[in-house]
C-alpha atoms as a PDB file:
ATOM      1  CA  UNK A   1      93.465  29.915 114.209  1.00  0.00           C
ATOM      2  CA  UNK A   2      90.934  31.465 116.911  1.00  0.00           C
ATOM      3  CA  UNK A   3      89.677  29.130 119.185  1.00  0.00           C
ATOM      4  CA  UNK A   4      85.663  29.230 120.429  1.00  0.00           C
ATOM      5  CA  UNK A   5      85.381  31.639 122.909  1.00  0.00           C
ATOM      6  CA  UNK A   6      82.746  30.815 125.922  1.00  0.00           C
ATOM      7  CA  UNK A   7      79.604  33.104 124.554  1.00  0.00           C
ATOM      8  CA  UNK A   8      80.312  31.235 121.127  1.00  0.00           C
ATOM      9  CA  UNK A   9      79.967  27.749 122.400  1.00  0.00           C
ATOM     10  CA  UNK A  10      76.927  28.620 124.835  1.00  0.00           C
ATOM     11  CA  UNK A  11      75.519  29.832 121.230  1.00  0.00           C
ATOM     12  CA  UNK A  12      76.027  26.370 119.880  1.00  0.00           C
ATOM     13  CA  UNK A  13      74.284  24.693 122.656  1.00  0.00           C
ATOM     14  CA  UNK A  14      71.509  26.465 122.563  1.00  0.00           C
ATOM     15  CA  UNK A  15      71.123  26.115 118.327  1.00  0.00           C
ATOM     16  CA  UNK A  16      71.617  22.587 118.303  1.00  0.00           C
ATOM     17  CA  UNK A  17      69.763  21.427 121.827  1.00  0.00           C
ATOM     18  CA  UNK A  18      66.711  20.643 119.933  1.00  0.00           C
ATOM     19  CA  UNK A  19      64.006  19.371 123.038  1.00  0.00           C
ATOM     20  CA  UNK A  20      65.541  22.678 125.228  1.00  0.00           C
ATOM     21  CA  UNK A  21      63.124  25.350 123.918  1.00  0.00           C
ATOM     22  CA  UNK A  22      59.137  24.493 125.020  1.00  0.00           C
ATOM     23  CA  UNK A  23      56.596  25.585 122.966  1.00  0.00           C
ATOM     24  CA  UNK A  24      54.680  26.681 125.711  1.00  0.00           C
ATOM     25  CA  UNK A  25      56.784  29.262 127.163  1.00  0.00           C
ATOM     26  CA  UNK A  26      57.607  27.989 130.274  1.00  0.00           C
ATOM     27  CA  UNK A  27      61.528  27.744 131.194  1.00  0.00           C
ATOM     28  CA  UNK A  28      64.215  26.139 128.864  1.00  0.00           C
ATOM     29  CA  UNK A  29      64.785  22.631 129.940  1.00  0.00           C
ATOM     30  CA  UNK A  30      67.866  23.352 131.162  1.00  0.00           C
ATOM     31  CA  UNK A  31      69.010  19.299 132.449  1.00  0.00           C
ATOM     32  CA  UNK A  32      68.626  18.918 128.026  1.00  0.00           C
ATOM     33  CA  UNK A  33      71.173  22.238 127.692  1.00  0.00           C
ATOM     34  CA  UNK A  34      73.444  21.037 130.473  1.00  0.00           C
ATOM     35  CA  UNK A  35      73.325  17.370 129.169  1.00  0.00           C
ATOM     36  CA  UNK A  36      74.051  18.506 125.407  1.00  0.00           C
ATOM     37  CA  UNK A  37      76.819  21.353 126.489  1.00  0.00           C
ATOM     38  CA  UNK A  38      78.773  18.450 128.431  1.00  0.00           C
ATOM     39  CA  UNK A  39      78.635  16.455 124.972  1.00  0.00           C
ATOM     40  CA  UNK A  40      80.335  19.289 123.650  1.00  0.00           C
ATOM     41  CA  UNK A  41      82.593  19.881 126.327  1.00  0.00           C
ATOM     42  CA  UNK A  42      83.847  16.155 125.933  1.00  0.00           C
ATOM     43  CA  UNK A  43      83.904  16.084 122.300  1.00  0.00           C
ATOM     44  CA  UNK A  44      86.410  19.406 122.816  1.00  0.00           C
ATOM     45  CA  UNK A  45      88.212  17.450 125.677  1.00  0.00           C
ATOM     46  CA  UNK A  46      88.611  14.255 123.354  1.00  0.00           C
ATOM     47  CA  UNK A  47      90.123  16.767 120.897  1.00  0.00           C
ATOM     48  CA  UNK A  48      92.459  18.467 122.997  1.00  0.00           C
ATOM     49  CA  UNK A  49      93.448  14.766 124.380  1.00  0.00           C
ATOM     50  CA  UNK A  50      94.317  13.767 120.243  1.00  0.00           C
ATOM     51  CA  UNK A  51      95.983  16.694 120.129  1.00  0.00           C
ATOM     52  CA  UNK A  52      98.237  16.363 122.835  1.00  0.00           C
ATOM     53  CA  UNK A  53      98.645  12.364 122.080  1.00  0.00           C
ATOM     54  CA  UNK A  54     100.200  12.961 118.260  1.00  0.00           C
ATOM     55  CA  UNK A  55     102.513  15.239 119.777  1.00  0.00           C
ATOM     56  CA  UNK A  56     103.900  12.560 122.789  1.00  0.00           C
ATOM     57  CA  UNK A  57     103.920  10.321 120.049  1.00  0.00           C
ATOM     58  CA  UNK A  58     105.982  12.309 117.580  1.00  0.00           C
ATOM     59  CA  UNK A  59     108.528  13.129 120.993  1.00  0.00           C
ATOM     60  CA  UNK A  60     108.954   9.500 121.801  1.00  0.00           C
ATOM     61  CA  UNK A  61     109.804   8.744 117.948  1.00  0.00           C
ATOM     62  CA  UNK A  62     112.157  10.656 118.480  1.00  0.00           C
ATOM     63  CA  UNK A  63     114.097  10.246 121.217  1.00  0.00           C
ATOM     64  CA  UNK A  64     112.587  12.401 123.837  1.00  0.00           C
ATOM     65  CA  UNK A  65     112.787  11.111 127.026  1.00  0.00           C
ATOM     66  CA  UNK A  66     109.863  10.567 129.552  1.00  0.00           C
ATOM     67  CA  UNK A  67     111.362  13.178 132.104  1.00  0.00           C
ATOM     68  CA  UNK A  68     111.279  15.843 129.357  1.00  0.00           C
ATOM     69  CA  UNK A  69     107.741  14.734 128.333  1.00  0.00           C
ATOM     70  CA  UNK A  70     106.377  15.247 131.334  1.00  0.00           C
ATOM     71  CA  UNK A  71     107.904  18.643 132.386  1.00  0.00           C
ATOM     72  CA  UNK A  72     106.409  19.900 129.095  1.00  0.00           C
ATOM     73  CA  UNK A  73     103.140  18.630 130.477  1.00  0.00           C
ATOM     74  CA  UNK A  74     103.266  20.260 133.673  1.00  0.00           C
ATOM     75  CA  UNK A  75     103.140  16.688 135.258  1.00  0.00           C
ATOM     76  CA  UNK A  76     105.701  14.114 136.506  1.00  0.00           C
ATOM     77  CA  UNK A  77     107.561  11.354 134.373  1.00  0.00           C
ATOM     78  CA  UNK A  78     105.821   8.897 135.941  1.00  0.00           C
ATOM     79  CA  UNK A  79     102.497  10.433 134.940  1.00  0.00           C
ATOM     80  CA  UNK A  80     103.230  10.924 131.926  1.00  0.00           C
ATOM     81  CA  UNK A  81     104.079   7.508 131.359  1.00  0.00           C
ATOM     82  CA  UNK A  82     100.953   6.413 132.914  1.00  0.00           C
ATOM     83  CA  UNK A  83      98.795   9.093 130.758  1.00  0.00           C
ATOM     84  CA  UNK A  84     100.422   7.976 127.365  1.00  0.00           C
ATOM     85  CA  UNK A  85     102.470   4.438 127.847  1.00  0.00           C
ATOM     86  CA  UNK A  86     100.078   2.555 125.735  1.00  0.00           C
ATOM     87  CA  UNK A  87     101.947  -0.341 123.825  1.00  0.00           C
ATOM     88  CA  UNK A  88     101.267   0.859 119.628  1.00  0.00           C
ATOM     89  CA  UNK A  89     101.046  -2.535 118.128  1.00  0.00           C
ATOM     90  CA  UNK A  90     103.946  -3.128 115.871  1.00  0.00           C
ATOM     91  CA  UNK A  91     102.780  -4.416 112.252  1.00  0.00           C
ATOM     92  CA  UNK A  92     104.839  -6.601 110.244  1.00  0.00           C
ATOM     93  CA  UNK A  93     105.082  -5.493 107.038  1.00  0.00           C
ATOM     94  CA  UNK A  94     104.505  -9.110 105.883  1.00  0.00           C
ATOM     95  CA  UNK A  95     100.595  -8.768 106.889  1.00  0.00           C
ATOM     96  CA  UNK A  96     100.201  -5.481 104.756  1.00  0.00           C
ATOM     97  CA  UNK A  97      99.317  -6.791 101.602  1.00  0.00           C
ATOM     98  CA  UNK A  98     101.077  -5.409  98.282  1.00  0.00           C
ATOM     99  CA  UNK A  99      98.468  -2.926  97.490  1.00  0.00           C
ATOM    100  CA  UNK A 100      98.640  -1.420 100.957  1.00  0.00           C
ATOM    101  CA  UNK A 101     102.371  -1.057 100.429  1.00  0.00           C
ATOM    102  CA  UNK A 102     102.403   0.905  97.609  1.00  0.00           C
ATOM    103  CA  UNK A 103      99.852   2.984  99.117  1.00  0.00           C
ATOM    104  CA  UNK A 104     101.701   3.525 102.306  1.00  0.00           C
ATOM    105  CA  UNK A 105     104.749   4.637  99.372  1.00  0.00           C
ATOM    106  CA  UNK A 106     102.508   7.439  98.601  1.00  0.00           C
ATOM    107  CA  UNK A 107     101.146   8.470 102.207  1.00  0.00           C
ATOM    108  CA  UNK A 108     105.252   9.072 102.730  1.00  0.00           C
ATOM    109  CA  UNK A 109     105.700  10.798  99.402  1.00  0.00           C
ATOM    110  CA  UNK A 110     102.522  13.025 100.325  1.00  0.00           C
ATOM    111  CA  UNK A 111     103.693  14.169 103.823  1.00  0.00           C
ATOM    112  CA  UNK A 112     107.600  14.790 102.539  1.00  0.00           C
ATOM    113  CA  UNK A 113     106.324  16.924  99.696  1.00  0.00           C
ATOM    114  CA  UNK A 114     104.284  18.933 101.908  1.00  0.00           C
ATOM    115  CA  UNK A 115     106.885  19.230 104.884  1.00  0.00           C
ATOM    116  CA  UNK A 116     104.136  17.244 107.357  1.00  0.00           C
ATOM    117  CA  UNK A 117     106.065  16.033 109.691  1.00  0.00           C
ATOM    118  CA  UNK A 118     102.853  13.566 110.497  1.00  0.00           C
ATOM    119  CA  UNK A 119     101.030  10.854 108.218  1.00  0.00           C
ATOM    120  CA  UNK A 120      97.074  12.124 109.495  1.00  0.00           C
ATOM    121  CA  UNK A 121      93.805  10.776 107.760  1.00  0.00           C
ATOM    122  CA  UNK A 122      94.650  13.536 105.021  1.00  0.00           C
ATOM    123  CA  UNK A 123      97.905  11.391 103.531  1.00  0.00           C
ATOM    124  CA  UNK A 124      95.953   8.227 104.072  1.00  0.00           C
ATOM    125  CA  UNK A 125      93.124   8.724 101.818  1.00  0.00           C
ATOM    126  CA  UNK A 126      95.451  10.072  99.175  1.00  0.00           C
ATOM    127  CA  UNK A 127      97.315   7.135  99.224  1.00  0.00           C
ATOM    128  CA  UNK A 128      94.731   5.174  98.850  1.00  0.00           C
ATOM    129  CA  UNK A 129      93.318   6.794  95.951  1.00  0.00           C
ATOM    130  CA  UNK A 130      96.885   7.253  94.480  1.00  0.00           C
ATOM    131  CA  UNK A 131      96.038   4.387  92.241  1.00  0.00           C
ATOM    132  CA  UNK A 132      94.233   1.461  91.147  1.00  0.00           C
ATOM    133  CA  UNK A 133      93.269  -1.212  94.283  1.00  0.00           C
ATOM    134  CA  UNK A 134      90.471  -2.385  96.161  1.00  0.00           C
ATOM    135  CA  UNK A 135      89.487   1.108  98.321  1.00  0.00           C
ATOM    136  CA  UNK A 136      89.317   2.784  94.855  1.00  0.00           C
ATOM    137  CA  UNK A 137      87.012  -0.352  93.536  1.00  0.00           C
ATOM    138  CA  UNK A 138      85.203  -0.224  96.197  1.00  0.00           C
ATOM    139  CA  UNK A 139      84.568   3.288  96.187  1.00  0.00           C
ATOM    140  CA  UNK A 140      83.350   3.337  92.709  1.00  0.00           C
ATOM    141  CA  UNK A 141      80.890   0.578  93.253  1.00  0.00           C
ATOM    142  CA  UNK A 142      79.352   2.483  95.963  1.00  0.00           C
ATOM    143  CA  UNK A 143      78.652   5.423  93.355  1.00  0.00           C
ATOM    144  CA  UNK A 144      82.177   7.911  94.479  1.00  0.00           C
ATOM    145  CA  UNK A 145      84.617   8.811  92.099  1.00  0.00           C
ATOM    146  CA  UNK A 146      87.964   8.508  93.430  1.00  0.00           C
ATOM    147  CA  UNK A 147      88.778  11.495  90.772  1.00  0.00           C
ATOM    148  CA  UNK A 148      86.262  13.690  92.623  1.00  0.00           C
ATOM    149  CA  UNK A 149      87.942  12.494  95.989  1.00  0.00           C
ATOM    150  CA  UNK A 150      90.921  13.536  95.565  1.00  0.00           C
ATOM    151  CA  UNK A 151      89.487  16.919  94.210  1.00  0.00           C
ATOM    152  CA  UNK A 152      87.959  17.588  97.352  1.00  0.00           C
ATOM    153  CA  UNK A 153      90.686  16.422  99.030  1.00  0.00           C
ATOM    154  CA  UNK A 154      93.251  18.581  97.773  1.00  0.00           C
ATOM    155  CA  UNK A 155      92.589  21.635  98.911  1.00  0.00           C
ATOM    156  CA  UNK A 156      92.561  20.480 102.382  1.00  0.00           C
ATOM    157  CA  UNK A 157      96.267  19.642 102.284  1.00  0.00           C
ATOM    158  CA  UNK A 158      98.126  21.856 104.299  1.00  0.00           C
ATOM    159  CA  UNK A 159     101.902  23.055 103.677  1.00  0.00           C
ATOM    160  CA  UNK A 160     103.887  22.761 107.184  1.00  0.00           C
ATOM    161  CA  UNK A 161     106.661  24.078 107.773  1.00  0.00           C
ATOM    162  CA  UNK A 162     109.035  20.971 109.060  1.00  0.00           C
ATOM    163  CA  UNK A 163     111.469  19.277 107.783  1.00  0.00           C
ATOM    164  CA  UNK A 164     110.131  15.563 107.309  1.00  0.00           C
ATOM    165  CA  UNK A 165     111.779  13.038 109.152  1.00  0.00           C
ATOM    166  CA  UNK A 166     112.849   9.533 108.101  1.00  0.00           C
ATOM    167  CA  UNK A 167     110.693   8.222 110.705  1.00  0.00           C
ATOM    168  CA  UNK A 168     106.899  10.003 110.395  1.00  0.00           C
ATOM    169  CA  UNK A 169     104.170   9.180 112.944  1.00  0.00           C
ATOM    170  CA  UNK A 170     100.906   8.856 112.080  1.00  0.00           C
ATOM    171  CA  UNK A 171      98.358  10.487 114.268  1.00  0.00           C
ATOM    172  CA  UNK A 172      95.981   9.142 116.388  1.00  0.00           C
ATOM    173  CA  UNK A 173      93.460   8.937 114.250  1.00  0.00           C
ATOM    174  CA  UNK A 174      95.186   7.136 111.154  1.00  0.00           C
ATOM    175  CA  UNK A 175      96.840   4.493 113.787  1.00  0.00           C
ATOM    176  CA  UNK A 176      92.818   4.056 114.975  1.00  0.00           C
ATOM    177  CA  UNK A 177      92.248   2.982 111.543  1.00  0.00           C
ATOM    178  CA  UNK A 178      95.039   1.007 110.919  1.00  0.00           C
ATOM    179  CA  UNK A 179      93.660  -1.326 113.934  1.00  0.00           C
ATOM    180  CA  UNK A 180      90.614  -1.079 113.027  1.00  0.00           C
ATOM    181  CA  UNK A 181      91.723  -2.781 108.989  1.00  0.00           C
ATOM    182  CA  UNK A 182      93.611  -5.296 111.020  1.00  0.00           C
ATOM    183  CA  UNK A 183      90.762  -6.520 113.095  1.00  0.00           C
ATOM    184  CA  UNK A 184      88.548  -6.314 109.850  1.00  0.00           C
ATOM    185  CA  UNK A 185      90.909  -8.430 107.565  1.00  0.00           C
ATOM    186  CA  UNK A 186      91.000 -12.053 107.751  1.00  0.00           C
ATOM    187  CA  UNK A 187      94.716 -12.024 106.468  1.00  0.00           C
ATOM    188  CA  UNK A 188      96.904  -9.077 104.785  1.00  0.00           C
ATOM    189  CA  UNK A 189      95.784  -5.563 105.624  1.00  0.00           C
ATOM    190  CA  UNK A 190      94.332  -4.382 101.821  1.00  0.00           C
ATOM    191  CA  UNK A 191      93.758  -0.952 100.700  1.00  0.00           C
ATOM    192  CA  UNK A 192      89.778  -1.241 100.851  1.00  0.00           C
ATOM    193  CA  UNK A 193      90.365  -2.860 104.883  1.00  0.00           C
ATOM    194  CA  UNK A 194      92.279   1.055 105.496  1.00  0.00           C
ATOM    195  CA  UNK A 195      89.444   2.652 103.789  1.00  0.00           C
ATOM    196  CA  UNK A 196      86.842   1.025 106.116  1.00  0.00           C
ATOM    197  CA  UNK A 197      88.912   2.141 109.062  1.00  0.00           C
ATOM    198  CA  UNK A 198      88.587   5.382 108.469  1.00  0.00           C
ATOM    199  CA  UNK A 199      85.368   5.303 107.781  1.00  0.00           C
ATOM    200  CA  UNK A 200      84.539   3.478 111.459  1.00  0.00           C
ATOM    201  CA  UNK A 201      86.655   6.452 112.799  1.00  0.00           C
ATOM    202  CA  UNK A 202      84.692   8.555 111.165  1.00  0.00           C
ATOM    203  CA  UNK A 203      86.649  11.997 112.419  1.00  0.00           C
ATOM    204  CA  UNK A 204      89.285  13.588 110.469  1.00  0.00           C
ATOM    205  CA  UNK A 205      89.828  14.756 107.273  1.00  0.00           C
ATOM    206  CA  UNK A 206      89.112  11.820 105.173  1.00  0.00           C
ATOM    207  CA  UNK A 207      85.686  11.332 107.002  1.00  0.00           C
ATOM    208  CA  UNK A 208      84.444  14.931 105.966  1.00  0.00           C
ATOM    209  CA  UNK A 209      85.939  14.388 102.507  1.00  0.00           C
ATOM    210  CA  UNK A 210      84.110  11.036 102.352  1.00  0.00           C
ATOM    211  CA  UNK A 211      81.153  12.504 103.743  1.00  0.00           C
ATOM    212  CA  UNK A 212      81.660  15.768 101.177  1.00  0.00           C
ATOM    213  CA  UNK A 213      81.480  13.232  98.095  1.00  0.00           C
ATOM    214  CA  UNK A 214      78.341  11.518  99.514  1.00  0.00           C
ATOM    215  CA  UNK A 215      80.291   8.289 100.883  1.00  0.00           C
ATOM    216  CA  UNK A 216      77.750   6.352 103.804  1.00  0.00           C
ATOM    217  CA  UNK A 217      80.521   5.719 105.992  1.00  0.00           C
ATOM    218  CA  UNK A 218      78.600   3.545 108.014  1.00  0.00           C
ATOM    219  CA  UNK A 219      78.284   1.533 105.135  1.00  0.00           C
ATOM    220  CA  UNK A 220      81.573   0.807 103.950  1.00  0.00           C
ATOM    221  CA  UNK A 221      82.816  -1.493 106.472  1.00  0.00           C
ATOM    222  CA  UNK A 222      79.604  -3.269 105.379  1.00  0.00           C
ATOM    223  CA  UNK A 223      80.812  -3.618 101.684  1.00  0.00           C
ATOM    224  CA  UNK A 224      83.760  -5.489 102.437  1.00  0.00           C
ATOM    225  CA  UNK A 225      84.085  -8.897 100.961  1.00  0.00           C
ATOM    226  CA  UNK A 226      82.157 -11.309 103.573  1.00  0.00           C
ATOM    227  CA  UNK A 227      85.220 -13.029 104.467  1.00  0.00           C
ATOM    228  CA  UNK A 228      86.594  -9.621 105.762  1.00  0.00           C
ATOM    229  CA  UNK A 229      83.278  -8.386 106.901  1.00  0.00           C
ATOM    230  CA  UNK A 230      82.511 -11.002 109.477  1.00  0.00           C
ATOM    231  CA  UNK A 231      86.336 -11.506 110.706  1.00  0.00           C
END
């Protein structure tokens, strides 16, 4: 993978700053190209930030002690605690409801297969489209085929290299949606409650598969029953 280099992001703020160029002649408006490269710039340090969260998270799992955490970082163990200590809300399995479950079966079954050693957006769609339930239902009453989905879906899915462990974190952005479908539901956590937090995420995989296959993902949180919708 070769990251950006600086001449190729300077190129992409001055393709997609759309007020920058006058028509006139006169000078760029350069407060629009410095205001749109620092969009970039954060949307790059947001990244990096994910980045470096899933792989805290995956240490901790796993035993890794804050000390050794933060001398990976560069940083002390006390700031790493205060960079990354944020308290994941446990979930009880008793407010996923059975639908969920099973699709959480085949998240698992995805990742192991593929040696992932993470559950990201990727496993979470494909779980949810591994069978019959509301996200699927949902889906096809908004005009996608969950067939087509998981076409497009499947050649993102990457082969690692890791053993899988009995424990598998998800990544920042699945957990996102996870607590997003528990603030949406009104009781159990269902499959189409997932599917709308992803789409409110937005980022990821799933989003450009959604987005690939014509899904309005601002919409879908909006097509939940009305019970779920206004909880």
């Amino acid at each position: 993978m070769s990251l950006p280099d600086l001449d190729d992001l300077i190129a992409e703020v001055d393709r997609t700053c759309a007020t920058a160029h006058r028509r006139d002649g006169a000078q760029p408006d350069w407060i629009a190209l410095l205001t749109t490269a620092a969009d970039i710039a954060g949307r790059l340090q947001a990244l990096a930030d994910d980045l470096v969260e899933d792989y805290v998270e995956h240490c901790r799992l796993h035993g890794c002690s804050w000390t050794d955490i933060g001398s990976a970082l560069g940083v002390s163990r006390q700031a790493a605690q205060q960079r990354f200590l944020v308290p994941h809300r446990a979930y009880d399995p008793d407010e996923y409801a059975e639908e969920l479950r099973q699709a959480m079966t085949h998240m698992k079954a995805l990742a192991v297969r593929n040696r992932n050693n993470y559950i990201g957006t990727e496993h979470v769609l494909w779980g949810l489209l591994a069978e019959d339930n509301s996200a699927t239902r949902l889906l096809a009453a908004r005009g996608a085929s969950p067939d087509e989905l998981r076409r497009l879906l499947e050649p993102r899915l990457t082969l690692g290299a890791s053993q899988a462990a009995e424990r598998i974190a998800w990544t920042p952005y699945a957990r996102k949606a996870l607590a997003i479908a528990r603030d949406l539901a009104p009781d159990r956590i269902g499959c189409d409650h997932l599917l709308a937090g992803l789409a409110v995420v937005g980022r990821g995989t799933a989003a450009d598969v959604l987005a690939e296959a014509g899904v309005d993902l601002a919409a879908v949180p909006g097509a939940l029953p009305a019970a779920a919708a206004e909880a």
